[in-house]
C-alpha atoms as a PDB file:
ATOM      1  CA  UNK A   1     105.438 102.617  86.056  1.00  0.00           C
ATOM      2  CA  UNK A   2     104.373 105.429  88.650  1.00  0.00           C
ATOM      3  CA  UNK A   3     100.901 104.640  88.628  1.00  0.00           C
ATOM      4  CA  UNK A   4     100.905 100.879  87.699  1.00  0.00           C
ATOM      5  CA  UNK A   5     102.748 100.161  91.264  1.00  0.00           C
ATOM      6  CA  UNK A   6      99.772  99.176  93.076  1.00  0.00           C
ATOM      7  CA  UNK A   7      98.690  96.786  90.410  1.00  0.00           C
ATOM      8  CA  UNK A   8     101.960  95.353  90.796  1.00  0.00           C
ATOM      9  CA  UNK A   9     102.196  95.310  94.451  1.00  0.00           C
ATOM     10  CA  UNK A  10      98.413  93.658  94.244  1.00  0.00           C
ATOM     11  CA  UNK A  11      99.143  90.850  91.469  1.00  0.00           C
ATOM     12  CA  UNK A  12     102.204  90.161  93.477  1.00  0.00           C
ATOM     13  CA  UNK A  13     100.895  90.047  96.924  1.00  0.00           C
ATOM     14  CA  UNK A  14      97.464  87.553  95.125  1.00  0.00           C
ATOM     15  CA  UNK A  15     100.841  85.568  93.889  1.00  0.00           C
ATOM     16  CA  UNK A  16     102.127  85.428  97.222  1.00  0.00           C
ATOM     17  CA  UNK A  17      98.864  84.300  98.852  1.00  0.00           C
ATOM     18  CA  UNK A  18      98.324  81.090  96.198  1.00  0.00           C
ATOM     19  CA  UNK A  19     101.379  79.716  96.969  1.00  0.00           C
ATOM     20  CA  UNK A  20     100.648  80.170 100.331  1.00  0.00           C
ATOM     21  CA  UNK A  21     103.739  82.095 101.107  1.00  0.00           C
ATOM     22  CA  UNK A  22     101.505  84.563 103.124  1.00  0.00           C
ATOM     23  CA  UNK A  23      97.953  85.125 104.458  1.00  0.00           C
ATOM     24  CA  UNK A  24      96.712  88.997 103.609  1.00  0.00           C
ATOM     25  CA  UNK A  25      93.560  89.028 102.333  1.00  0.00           C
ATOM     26  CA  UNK A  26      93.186  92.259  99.449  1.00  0.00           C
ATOM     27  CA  UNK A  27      90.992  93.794 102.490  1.00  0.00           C
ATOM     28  CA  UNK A  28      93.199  93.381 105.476  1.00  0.00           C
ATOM     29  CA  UNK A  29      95.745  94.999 103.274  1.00  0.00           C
ATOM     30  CA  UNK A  30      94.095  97.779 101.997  1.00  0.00           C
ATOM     31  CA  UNK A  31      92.442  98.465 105.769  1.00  0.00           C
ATOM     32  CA  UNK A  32      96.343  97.700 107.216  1.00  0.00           C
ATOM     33  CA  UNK A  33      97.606 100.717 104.697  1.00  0.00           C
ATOM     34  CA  UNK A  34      95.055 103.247 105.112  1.00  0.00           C
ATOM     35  CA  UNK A  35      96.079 106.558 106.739  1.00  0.00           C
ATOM     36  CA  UNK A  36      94.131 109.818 106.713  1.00  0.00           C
ATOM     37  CA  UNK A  37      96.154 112.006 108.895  1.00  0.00           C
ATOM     38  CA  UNK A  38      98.417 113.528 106.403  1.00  0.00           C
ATOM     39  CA  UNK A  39      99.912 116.322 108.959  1.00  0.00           C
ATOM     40  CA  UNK A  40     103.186 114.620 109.586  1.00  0.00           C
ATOM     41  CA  UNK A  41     103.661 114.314 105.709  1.00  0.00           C
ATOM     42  CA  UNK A  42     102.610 117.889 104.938  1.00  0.00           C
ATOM     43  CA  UNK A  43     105.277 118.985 108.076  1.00  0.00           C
ATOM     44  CA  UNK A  44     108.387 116.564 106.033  1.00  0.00           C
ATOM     45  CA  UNK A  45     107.024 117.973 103.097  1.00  0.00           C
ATOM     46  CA  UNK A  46     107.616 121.297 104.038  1.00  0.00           C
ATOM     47  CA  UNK A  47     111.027 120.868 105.037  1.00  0.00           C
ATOM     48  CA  UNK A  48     112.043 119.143 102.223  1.00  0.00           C
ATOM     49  CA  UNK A  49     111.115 122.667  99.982  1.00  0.00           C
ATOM     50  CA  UNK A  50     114.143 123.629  98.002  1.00  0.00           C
ATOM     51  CA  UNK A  51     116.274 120.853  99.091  1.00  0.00           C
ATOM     52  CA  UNK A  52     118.430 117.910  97.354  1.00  0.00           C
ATOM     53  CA  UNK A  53     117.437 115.366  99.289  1.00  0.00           C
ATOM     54  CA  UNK A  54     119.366 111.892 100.197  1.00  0.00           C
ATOM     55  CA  UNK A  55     116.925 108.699 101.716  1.00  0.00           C
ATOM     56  CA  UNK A  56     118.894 106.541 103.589  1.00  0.00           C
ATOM     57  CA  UNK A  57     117.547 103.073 104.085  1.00  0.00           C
ATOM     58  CA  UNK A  58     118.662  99.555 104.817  1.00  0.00           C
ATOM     59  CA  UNK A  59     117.793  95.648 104.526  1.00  0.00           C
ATOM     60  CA  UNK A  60     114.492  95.482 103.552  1.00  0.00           C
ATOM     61  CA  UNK A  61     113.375  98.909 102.802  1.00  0.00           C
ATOM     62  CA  UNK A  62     116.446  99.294 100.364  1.00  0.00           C
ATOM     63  CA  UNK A  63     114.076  99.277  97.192  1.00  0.00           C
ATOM     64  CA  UNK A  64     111.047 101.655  98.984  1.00  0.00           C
ATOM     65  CA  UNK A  65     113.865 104.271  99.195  1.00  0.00           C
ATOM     66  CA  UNK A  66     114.449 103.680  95.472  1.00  0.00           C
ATOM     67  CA  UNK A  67     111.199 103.806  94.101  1.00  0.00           C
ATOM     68  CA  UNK A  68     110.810 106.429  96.359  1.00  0.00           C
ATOM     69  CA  UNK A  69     113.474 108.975  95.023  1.00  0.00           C
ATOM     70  CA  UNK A  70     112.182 108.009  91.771  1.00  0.00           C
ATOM     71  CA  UNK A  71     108.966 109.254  92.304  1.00  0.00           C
ATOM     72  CA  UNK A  72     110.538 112.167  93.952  1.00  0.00           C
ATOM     73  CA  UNK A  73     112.635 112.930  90.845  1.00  0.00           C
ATOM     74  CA  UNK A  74     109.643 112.811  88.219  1.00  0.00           C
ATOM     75  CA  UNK A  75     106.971 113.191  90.109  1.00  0.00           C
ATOM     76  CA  UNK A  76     107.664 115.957  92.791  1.00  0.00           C
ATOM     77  CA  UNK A  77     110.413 117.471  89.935  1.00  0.00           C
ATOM     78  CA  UNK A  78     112.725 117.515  93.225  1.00  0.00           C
ATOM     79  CA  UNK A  79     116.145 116.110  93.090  1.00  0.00           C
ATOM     80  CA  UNK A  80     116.816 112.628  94.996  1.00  0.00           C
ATOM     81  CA  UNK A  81     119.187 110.014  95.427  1.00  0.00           C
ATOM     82  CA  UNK A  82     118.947 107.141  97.708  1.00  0.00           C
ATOM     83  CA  UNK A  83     122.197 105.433  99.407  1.00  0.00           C
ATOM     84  CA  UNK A  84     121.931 101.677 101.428  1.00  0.00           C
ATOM     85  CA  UNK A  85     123.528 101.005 104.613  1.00  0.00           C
ATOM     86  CA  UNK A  86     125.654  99.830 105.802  1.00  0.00           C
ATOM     87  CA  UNK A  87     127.530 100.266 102.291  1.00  0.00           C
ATOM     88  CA  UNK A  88     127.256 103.884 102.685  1.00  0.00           C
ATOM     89  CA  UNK A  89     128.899 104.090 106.051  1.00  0.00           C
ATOM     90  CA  UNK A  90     131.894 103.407 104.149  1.00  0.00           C
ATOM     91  CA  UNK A  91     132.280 105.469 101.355  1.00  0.00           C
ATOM     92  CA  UNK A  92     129.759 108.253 101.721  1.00  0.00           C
ATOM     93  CA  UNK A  93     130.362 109.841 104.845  1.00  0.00           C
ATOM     94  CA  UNK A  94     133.260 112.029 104.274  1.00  0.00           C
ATOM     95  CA  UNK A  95     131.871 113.392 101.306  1.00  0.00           C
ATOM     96  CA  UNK A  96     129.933 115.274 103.624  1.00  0.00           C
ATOM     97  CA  UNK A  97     132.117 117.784 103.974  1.00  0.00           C
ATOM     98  CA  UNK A  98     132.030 119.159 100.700  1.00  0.00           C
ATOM     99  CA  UNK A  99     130.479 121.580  99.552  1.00  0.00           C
ATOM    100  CA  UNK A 100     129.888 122.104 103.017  1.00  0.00           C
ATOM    101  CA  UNK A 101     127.383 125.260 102.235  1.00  0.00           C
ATOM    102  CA  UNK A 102     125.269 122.582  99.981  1.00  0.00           C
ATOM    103  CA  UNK A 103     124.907 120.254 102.001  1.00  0.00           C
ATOM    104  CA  UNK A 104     123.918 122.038 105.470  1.00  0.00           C
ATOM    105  CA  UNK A 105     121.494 124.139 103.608  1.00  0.00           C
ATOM    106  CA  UNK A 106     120.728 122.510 100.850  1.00  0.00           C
ATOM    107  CA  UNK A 107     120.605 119.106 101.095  1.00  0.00           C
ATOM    108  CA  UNK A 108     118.181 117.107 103.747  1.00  0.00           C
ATOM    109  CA  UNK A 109     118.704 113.762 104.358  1.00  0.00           C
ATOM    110  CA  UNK A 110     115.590 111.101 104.962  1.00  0.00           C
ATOM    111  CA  UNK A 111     116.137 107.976 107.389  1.00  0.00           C
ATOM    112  CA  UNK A 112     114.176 105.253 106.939  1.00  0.00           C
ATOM    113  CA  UNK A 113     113.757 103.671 110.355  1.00  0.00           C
ATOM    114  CA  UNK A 114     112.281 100.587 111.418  1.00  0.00           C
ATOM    115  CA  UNK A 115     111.820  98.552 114.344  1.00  0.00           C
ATOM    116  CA  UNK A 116     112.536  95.253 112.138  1.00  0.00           C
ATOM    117  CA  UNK A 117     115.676  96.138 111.454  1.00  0.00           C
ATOM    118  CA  UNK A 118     118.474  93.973 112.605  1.00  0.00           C
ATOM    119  CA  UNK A 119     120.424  95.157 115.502  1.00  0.00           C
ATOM    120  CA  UNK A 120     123.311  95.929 113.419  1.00  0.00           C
ATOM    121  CA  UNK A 121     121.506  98.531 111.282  1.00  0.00           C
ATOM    122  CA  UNK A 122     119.935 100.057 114.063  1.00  0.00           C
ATOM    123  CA  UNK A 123     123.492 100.838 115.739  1.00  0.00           C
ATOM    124  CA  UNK A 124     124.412 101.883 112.164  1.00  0.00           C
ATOM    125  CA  UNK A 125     121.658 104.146 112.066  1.00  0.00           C
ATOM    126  CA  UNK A 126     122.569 105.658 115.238  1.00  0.00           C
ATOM    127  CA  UNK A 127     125.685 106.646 114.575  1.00  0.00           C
ATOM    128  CA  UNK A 128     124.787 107.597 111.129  1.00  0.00           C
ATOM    129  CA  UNK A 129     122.511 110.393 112.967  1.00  0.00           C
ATOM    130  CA  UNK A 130     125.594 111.496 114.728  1.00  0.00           C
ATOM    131  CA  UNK A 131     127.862 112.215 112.346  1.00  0.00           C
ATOM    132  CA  UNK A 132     125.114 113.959 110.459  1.00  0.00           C
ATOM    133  CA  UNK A 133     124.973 116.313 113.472  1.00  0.00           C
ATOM    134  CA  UNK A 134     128.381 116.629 113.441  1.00  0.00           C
ATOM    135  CA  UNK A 135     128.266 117.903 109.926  1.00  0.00           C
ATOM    136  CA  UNK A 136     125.516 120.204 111.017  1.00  0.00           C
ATOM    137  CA  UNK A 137     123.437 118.307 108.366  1.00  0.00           C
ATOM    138  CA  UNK A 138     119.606 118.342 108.755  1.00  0.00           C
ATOM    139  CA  UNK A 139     118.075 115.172 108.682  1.00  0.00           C
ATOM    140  CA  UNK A 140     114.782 113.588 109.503  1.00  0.00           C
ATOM    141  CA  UNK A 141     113.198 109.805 110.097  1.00  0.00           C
ATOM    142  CA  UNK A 142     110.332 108.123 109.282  1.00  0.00           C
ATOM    143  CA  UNK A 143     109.968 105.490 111.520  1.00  0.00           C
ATOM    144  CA  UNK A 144     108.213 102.025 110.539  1.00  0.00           C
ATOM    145  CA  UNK A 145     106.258  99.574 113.109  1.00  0.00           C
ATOM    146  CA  UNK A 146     104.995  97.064 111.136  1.00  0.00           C
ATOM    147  CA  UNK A 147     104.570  93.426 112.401  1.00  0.00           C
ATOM    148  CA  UNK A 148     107.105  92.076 110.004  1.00  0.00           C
ATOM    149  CA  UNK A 149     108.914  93.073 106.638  1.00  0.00           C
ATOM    150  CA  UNK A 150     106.419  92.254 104.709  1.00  0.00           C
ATOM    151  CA  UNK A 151     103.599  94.660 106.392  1.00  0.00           C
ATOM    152  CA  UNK A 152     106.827  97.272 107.198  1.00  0.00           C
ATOM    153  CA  UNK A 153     107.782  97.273 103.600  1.00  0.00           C
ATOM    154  CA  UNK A 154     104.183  97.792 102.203  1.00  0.00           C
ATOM    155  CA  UNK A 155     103.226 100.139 105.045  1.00  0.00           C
ATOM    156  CA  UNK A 156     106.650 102.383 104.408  1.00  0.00           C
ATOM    157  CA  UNK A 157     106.083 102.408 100.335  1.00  0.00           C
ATOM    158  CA  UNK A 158     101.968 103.979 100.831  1.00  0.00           C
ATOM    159  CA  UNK A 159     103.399 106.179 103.457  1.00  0.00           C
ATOM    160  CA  UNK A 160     106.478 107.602 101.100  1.00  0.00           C
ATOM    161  CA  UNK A 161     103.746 107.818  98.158  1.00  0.00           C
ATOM    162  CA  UNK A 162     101.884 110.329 100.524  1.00  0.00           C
ATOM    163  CA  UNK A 163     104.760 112.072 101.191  1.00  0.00           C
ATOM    164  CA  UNK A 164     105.837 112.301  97.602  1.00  0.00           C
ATOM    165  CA  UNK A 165     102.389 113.673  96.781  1.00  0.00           C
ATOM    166  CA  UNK A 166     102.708 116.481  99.259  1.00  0.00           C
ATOM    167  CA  UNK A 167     106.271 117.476  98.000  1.00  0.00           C
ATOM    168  CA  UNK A 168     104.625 117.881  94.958  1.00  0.00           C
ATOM    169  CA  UNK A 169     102.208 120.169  96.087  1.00  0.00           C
ATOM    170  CA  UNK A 170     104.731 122.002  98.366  1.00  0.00           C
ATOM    171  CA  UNK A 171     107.217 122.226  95.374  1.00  0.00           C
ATOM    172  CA  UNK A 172     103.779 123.618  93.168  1.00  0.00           C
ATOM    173  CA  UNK A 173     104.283 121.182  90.283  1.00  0.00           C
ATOM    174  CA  UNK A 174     101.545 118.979  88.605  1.00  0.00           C
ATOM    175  CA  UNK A 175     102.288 115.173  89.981  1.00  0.00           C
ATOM    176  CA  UNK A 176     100.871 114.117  86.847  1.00  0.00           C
ATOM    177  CA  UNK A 177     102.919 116.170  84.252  1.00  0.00           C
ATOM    178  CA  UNK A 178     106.372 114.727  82.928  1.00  0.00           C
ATOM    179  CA  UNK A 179     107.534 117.714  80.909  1.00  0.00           C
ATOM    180  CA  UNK A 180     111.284 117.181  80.626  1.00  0.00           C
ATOM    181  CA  UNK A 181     110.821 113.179  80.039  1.00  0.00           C
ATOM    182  CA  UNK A 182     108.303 114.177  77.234  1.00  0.00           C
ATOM    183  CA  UNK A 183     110.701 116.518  75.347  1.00  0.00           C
ATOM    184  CA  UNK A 184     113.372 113.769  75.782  1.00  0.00           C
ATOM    185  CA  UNK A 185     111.472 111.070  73.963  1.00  0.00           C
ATOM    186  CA  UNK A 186     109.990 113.552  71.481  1.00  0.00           C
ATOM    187  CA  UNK A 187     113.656 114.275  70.824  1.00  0.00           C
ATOM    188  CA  UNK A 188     114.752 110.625  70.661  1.00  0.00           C
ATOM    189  CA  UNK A 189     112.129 109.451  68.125  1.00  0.00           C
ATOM    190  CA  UNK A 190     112.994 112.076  66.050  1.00  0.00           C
END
């Protein structure tokens, strides 16, 4: 499933455009998705070393903070979960305070952030950020622009793939290589 997301993202998308439901040609997409300046990931990437880390997302980057932490968890061999808003301003939040230790030093919590959110989440968001700092809890955001949820969505899932690769590489593990998984289903045919 790792590596067949882009077909499915691409059959979907060609699905989308028959019916008409949108207009992205396979080129504007592919041209609309193309970075090359990895810095910014390789700087996250960095300060996500030895960390549990949390991605915190909302409305309609929900499942891009799923699929991320999944590719976090087999591909980077890093531990991540990911948590919705607003449901987790109202049960997760004072669970920050214990184990205190683990979570201001080992734990780093990812925001994603983006300007088609509804105004609601945004405030969310914002206040989310402060009680993080009043937990002393490091976080960090990565901040979407696109020109509507679709183009957000797609833009934010190529852009946490990057980042997942350079984890991976900061972390000094083989992206490809699913050890653990592999033992597990040796063990479960036998």
């Amino acid at each position: 499933p790792r590596w067949g997301l882009g077909y499915s993202i691409g059959a979907f998308l060609q699905f989308l455009n028959k019916i008409e439901a949108v207009n992205i040609s396979e080129t504007q997409f592919m041209k609309a998705n193309t970075s090359t300046d990895n810095s910014d990931f390789i700087a996250i990437a960095n300060k996500l070393k030895d960390k549990q880390i949390i991605v915190i997302a909302a409305e309609h980057l929900v499942g891009k903070a799923h699929i991320f932490c999944n590719q976090l968890n087999e591909t980077a061999d890093n531990m991540a979960v990911w948590l919705a808003l607003p449901e987790m301003n109202h049960h997760f939040m004072d669970a920050l305070s214990h184990p205190r230790t683990v979570m201001q030093k080992k734990t780093a919590i990812l925001l994603l952030s983006s300007d088609q959110y509804s105004l609601k989440i945004k405030k969310r968001l914002s206040v989310t950020k402060k009680v993080l700092q009043k937990f002393g809890i490091g976080w960090f955001e990565l901040i979407s622009h696109g020109k509507n949820p679709l183009a957000d969505s797609l833009s934010t899932l190529q852009r946490l793939s990057y980042l997942c690769y350079h984890v991976s590489v900061v972390n000094k593990v083989d992206p490809i290589a699913i050890p653990t998984v592999d033992f597990f289903k040796k063990e479960m045919k036998g």
